[in-house]
N, C-alpha and C. Protein backbone atom coordinates (compact mmCIF):
# COMPACT_ATOMS: atom_id res chain seq x y z
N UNK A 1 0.85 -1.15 0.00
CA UNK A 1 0.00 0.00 0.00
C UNK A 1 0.91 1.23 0.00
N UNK A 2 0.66 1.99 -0.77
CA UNK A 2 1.40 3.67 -0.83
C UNK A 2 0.38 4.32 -0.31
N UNK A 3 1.04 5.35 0.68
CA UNK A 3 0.43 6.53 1.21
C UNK A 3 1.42 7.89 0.68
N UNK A 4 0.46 8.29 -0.34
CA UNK A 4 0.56 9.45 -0.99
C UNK A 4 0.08 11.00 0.02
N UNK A 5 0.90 11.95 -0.91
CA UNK A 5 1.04 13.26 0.04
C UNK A 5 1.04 13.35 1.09
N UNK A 6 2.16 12.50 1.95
CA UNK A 6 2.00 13.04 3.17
C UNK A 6 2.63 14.06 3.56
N UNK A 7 1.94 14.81 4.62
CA UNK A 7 2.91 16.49 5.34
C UNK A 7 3.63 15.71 6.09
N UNK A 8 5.02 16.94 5.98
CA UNK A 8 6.12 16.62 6.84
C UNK A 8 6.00 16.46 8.19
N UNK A 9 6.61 16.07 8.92
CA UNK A 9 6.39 15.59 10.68
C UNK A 9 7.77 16.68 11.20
N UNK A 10 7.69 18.12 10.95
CA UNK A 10 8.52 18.99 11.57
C UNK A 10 8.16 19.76 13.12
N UNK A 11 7.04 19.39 13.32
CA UNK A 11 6.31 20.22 14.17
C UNK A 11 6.13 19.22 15.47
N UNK A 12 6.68 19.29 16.32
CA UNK A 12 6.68 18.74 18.14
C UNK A 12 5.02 18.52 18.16
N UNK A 13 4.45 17.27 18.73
CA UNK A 13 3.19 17.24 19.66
C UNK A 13 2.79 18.38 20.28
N UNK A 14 3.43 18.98 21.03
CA UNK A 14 3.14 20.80 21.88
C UNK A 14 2.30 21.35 20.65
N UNK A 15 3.51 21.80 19.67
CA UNK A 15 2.99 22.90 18.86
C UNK A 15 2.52 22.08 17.80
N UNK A 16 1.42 20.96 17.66
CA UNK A 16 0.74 20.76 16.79
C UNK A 16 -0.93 20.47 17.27
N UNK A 17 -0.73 20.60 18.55
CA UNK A 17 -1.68 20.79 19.83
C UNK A 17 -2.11 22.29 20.41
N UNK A 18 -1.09 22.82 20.17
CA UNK A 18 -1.37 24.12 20.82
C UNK A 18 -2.10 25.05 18.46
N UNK A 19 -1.70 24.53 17.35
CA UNK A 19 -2.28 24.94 16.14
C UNK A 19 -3.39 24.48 15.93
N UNK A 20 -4.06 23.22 16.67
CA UNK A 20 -5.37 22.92 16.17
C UNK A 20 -6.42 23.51 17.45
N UNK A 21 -5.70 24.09 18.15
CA UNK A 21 -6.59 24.43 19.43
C UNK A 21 -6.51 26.19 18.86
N UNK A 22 -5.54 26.39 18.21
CA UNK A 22 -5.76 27.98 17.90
C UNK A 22 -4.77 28.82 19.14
N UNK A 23 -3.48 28.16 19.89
CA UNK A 23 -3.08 28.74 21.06
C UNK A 23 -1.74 29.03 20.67
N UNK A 24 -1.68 29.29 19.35
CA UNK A 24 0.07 29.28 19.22
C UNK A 24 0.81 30.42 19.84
N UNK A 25 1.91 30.64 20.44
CA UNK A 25 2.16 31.97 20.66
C UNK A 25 2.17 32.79 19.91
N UNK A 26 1.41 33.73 19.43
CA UNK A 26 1.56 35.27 18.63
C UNK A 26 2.37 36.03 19.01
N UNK A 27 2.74 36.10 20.21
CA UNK A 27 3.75 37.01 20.58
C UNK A 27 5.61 36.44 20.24
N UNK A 28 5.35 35.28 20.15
CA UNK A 28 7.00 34.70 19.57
C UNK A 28 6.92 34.78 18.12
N UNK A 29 5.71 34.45 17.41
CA UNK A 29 5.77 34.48 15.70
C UNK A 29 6.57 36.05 15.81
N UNK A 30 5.77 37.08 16.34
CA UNK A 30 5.84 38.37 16.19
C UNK A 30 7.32 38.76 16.01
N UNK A 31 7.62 38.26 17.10
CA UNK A 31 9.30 38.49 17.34
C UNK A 31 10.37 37.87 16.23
N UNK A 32 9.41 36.79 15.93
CA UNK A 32 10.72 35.89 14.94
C UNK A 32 10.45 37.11 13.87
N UNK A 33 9.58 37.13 12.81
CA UNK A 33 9.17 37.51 12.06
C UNK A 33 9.57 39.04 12.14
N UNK A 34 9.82 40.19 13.22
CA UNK A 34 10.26 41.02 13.44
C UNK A 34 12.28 40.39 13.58
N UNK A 35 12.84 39.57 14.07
CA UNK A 35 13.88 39.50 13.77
C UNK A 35 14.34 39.52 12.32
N UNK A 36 13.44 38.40 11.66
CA UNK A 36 13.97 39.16 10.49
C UNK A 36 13.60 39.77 9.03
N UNK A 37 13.60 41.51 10.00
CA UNK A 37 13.19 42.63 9.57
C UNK A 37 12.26 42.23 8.54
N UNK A 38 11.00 41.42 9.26
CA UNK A 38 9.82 41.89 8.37
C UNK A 38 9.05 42.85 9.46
N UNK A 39 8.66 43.64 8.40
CA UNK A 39 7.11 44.47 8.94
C UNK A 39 5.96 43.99 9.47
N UNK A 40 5.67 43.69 10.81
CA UNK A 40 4.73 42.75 11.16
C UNK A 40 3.42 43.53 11.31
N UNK A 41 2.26 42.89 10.62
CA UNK A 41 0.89 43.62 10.76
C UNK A 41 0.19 42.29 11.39
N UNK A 42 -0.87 42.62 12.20
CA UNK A 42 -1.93 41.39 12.66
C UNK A 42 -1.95 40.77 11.68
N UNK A 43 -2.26 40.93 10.59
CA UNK A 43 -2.73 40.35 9.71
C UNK A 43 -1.19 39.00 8.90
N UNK A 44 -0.49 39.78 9.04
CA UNK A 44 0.67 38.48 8.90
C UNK A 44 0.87 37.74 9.63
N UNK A 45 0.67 37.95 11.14
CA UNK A 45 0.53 37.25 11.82
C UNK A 45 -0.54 36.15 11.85
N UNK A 46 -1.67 36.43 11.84
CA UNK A 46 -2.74 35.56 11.21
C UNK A 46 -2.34 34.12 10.37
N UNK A 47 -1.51 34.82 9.08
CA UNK A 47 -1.33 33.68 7.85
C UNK A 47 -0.72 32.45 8.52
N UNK A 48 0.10 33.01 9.38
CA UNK A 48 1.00 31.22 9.91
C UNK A 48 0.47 30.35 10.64
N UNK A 49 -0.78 31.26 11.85
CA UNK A 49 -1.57 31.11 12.69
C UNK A 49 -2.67 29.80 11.87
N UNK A 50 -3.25 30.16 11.11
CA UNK A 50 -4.20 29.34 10.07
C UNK A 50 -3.35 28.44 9.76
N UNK A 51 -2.51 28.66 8.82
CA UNK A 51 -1.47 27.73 7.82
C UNK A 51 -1.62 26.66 9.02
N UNK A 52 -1.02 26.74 9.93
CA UNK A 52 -0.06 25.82 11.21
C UNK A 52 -1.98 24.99 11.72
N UNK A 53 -2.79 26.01 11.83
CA UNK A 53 -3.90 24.93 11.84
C UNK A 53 -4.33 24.24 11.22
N UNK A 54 -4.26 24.71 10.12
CA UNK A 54 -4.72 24.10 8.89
C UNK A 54 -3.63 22.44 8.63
N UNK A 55 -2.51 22.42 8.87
CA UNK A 55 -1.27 21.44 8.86
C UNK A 55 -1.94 20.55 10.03
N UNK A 56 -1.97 21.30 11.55
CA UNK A 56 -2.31 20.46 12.59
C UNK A 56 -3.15 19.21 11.83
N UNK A 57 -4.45 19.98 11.48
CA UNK A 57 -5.47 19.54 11.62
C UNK A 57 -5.70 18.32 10.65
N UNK A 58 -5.04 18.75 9.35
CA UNK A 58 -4.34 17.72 8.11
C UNK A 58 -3.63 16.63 9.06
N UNK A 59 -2.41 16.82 9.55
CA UNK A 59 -2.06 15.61 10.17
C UNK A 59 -2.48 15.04 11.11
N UNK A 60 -3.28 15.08 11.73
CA UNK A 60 -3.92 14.70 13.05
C UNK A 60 -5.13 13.53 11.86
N UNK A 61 -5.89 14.19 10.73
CA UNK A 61 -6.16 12.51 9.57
C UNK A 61 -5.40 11.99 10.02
N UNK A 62 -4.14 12.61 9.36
CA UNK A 62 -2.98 11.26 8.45
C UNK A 62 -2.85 10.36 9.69
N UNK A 63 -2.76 10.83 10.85
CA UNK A 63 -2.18 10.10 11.93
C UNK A 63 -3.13 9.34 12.32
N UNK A 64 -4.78 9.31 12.03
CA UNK A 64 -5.59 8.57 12.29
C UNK A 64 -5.51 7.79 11.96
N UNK A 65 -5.67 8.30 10.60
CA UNK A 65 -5.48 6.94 8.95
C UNK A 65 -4.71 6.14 8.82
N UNK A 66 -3.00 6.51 9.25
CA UNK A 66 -2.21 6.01 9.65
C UNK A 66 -2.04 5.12 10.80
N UNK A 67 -3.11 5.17 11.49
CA UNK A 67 -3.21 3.61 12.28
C UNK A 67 -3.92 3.07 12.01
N UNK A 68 -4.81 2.86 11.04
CA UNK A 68 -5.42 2.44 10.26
C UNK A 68 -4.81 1.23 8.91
N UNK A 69 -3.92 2.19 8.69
CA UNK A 69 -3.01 1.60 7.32
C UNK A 69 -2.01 0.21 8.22
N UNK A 70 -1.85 0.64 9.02
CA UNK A 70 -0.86 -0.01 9.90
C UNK A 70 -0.92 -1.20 10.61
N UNK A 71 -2.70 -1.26 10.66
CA UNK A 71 -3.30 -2.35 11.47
C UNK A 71 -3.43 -3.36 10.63
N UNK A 72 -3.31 -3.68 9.17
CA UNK A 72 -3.26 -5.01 8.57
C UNK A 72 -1.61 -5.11 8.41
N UNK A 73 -1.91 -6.50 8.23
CA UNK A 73 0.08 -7.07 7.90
C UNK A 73 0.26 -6.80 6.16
N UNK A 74 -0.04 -5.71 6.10
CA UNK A 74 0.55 -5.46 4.81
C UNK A 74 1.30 -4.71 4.53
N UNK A 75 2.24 -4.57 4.07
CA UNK A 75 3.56 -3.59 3.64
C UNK A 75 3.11 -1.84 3.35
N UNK A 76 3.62 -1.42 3.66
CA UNK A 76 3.03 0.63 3.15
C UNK A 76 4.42 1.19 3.32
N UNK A 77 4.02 2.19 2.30
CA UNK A 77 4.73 2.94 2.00
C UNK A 77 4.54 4.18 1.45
N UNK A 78 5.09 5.73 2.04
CA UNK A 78 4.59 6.60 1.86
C UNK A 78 5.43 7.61 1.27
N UNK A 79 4.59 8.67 0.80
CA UNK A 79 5.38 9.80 -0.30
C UNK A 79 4.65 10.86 0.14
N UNK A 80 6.00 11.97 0.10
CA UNK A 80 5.64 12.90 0.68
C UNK A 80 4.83 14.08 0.13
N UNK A 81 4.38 15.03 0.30
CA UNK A 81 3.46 15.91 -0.33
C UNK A 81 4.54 16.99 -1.07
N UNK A 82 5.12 16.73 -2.30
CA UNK A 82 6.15 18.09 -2.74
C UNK A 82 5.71 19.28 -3.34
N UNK A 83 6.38 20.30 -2.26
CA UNK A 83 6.00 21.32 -2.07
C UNK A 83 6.04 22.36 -3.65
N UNK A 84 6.45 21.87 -4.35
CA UNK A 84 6.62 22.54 -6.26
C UNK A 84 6.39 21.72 -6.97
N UNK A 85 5.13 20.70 -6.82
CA UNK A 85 4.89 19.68 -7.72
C UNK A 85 5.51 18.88 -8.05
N UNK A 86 5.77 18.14 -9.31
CA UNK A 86 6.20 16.98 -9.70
C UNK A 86 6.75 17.15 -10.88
N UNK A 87 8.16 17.29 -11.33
CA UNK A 87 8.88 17.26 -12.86
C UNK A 87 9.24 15.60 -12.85
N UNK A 88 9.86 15.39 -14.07
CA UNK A 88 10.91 14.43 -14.32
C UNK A 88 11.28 13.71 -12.42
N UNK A 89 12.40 14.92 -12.58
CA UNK A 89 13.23 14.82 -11.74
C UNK A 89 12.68 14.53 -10.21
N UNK A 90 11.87 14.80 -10.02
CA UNK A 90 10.89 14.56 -8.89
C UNK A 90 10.31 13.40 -8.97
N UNK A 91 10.30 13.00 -10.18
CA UNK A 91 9.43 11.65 -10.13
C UNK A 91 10.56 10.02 -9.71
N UNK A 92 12.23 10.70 -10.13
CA UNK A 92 12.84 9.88 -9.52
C UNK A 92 13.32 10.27 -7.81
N UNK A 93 12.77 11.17 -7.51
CA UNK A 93 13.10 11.11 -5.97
C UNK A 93 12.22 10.78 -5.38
N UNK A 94 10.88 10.64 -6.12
CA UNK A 94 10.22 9.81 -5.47
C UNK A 94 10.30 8.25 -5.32
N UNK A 95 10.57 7.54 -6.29
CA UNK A 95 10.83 6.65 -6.85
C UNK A 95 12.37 5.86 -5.94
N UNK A 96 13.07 7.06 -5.44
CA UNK A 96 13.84 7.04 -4.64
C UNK A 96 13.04 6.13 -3.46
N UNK A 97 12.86 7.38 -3.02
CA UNK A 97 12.13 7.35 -1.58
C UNK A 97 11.45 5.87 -1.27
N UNK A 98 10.85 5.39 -2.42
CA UNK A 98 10.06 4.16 -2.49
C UNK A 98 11.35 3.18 -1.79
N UNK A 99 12.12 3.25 -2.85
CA UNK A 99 12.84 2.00 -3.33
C UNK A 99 13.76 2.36 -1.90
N UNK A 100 14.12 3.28 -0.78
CA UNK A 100 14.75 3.87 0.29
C UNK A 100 13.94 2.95 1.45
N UNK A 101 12.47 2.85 0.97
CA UNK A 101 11.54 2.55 2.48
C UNK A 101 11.37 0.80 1.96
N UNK A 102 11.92 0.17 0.81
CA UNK A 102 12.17 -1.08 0.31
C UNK A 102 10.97 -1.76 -0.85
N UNK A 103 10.39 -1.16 -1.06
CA UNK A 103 9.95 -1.44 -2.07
C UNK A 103 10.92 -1.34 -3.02
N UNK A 104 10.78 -2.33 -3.82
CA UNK A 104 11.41 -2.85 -5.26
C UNK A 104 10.62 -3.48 -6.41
């Protein structure tokens, strides 16, 4: 079984708990995002705020589904969601990735 597009797993339990609850700190985005020298308006602040829920909430499926996929004795294997689509060249890193997690 292939499990297609999956999101990356960059984000700690905390802060993928604290994005689907809507509790992220605003006041640290603020700061990062003010370190470097962007112009911070509420409203930029907002975009990451969503984005990061919007991700939570996406992987918190996968992770359902994913015990799901997991509970028969059958082989899986998954590909990740790329972030600029799919050329050529993408199609052997995926192809990679396969043949990396043992499929052959």
């Amino acid at each position: 079984m292939i499990v297609n597009l999956v999101r990356p797993r960059d984000l700690g339990k905390a802060d993928l708990k604290a994005a689907r609850k809507g509790t992220l700190d605003r006041e640290k985005i603020t700061a990062d995002l003010r370190a470097a020298k962007v112009d911070v308006t509420h409203e930029l602040v907002d975009a990451p705020v969503l984005e990061a829920r919007d991700h939570a909430e996406r992987r918190a499926l996968e992770d359902d589904q994913r015990a799901i996929v997991n509970a028969p004795d059958v082989p899986h294997y998954e590909l990740p969601r790329p972030a600029d689509g799919v050329d050529l060249g993408g199609l052997y890193e995926l192809a990679a990735q396969l043949k990396a997690q043992g499929l052959s």
